[in-house]
N, C-alpha and C. Protein backbone atom coordinates (compact mmCIF):
# COMPACT_ATOMS: atom_id res chain seq x y z
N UNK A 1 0.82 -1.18 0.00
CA UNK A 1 0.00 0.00 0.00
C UNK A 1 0.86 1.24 0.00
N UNK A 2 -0.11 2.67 -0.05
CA UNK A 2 1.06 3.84 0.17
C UNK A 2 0.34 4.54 1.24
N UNK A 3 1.29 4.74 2.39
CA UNK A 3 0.71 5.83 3.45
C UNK A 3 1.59 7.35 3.30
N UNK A 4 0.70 8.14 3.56
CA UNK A 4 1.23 9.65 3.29
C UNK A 4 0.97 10.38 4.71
N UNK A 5 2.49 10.60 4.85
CA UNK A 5 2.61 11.14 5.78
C UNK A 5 2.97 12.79 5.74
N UNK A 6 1.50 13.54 6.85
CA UNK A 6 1.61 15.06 6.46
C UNK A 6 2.28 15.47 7.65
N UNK A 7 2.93 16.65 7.62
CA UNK A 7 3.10 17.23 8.11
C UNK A 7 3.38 19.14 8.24
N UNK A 8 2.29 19.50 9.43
CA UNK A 8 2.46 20.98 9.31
C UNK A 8 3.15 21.63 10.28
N UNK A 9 3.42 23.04 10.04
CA UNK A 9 4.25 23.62 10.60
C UNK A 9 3.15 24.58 11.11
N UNK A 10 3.45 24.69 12.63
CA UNK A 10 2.64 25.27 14.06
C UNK A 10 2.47 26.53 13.79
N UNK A 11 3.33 26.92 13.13
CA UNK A 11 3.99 28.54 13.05
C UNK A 11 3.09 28.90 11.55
N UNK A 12 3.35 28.57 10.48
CA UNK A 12 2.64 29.16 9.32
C UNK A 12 1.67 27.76 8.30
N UNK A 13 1.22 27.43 8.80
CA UNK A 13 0.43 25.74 8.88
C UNK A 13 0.75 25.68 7.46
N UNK A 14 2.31 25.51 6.70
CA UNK A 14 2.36 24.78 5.93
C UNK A 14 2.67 23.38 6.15
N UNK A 15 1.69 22.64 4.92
CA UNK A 15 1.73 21.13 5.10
C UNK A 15 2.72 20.91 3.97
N UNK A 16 3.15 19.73 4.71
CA UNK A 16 4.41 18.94 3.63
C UNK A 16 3.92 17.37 3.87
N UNK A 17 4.07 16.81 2.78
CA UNK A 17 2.87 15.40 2.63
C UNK A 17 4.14 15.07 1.63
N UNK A 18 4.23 13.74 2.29
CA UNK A 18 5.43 12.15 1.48
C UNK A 18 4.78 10.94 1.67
N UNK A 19 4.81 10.17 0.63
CA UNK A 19 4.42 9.06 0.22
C UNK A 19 5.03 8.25 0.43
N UNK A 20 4.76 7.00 1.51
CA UNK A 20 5.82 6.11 1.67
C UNK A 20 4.96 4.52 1.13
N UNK A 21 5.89 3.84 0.55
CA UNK A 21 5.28 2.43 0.13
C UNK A 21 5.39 1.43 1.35
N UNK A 22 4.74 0.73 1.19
CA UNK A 22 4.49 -0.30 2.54
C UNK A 22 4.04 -2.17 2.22
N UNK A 23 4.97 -2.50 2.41
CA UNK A 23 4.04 -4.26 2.14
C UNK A 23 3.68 -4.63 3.80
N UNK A 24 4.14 -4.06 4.54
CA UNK A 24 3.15 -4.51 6.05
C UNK A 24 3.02 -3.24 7.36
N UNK A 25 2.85 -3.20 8.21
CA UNK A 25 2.50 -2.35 8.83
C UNK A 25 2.65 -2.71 10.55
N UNK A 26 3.26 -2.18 10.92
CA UNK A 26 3.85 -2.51 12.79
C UNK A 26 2.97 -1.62 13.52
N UNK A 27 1.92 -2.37 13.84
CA UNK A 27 1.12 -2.06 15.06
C UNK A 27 1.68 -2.31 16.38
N UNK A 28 1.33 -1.22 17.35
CA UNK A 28 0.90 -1.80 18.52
C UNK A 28 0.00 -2.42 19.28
N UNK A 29 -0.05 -4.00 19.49
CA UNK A 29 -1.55 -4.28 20.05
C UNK A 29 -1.44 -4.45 21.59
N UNK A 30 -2.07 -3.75 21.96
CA UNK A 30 -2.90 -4.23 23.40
C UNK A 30 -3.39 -4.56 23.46
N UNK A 31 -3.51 -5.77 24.62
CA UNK A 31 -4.36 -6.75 25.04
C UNK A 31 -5.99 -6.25 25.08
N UNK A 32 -6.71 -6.75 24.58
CA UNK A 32 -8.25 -6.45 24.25
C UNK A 32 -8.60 -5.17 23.80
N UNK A 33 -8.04 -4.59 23.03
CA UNK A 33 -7.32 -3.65 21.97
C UNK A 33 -8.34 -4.22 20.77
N UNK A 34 -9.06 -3.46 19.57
CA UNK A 34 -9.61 -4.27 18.20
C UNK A 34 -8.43 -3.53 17.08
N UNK A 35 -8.56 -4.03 16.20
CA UNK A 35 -7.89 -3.91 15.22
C UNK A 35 -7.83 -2.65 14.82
N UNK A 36 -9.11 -1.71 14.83
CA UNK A 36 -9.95 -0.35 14.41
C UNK A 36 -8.80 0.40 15.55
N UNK A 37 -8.85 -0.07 16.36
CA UNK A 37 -8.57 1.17 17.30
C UNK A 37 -6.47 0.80 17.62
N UNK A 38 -6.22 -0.13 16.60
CA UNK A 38 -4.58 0.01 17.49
C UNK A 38 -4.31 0.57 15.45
N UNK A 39 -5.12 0.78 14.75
CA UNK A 39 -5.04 1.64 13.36
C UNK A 39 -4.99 3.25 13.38
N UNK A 40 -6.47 3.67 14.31
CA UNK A 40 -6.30 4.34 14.62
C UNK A 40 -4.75 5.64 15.89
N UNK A 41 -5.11 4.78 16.52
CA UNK A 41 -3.49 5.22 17.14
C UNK A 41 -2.69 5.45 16.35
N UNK A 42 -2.25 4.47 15.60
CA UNK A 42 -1.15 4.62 14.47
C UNK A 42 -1.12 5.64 13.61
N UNK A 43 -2.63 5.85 13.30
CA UNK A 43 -2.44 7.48 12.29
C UNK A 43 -2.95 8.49 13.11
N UNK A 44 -2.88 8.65 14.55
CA UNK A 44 -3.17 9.20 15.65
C UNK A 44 -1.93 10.81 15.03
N UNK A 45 -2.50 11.82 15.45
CA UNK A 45 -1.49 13.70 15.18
C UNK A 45 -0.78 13.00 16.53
N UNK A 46 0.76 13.50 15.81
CA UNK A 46 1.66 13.22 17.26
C UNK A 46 2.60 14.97 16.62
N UNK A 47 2.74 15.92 18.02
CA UNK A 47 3.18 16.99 18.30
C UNK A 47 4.58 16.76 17.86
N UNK A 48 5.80 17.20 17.02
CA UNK A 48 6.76 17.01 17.50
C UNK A 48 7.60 18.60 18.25
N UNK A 49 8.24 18.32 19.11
CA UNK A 49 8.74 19.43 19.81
C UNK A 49 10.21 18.76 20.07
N UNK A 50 11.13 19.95 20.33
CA UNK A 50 12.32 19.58 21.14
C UNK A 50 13.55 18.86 20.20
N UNK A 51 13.87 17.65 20.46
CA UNK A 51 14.98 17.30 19.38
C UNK A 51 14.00 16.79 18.24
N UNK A 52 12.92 16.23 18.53
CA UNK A 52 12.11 16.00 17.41
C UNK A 52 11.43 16.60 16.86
N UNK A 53 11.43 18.36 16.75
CA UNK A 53 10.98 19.28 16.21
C UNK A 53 11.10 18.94 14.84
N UNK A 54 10.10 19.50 13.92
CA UNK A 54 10.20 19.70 12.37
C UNK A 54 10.97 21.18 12.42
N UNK A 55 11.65 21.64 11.59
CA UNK A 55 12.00 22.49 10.64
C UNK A 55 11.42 23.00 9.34
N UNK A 56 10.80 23.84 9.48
CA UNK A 56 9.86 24.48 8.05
C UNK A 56 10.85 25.22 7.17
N UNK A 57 10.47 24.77 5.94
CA UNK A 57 11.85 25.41 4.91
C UNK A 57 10.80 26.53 4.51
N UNK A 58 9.53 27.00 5.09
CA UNK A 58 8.78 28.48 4.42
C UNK A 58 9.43 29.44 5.32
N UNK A 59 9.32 29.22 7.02
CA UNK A 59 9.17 29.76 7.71
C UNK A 59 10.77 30.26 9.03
N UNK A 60 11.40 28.76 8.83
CA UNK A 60 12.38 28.93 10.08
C UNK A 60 13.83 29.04 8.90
């Protein structure tokens, strides 16, 4: 499959979106966890800040 991964910048909400190819996919499952919801997590908005800050090539 292809998942596209976006990402915007906090500061001037430009989005930057890459296409990555995939033949499987590394979930996390928890115990009595459904399938729907350890998918969800996975394409869950995660903040990055600090050493894992993005860098915006519009803005910084």
């Amino acid at each position: 499959g292809i998942l596209t991964n976006e990402t915007r910048c906090l500061r001037c909400e430009t989005v930057t979106a890459r296409e990555e190819t995939f033949l499987d996919l590394s979930l996390d499952i928890e115990q009595n966890s459904s399938i729907t919801s350890c998918l969800k997590n996975f394409s869950s908005t995660e903040t990055l800040n600090a050493e894992d800050k993005f860098f915006c090539d519009k803005c910084c």
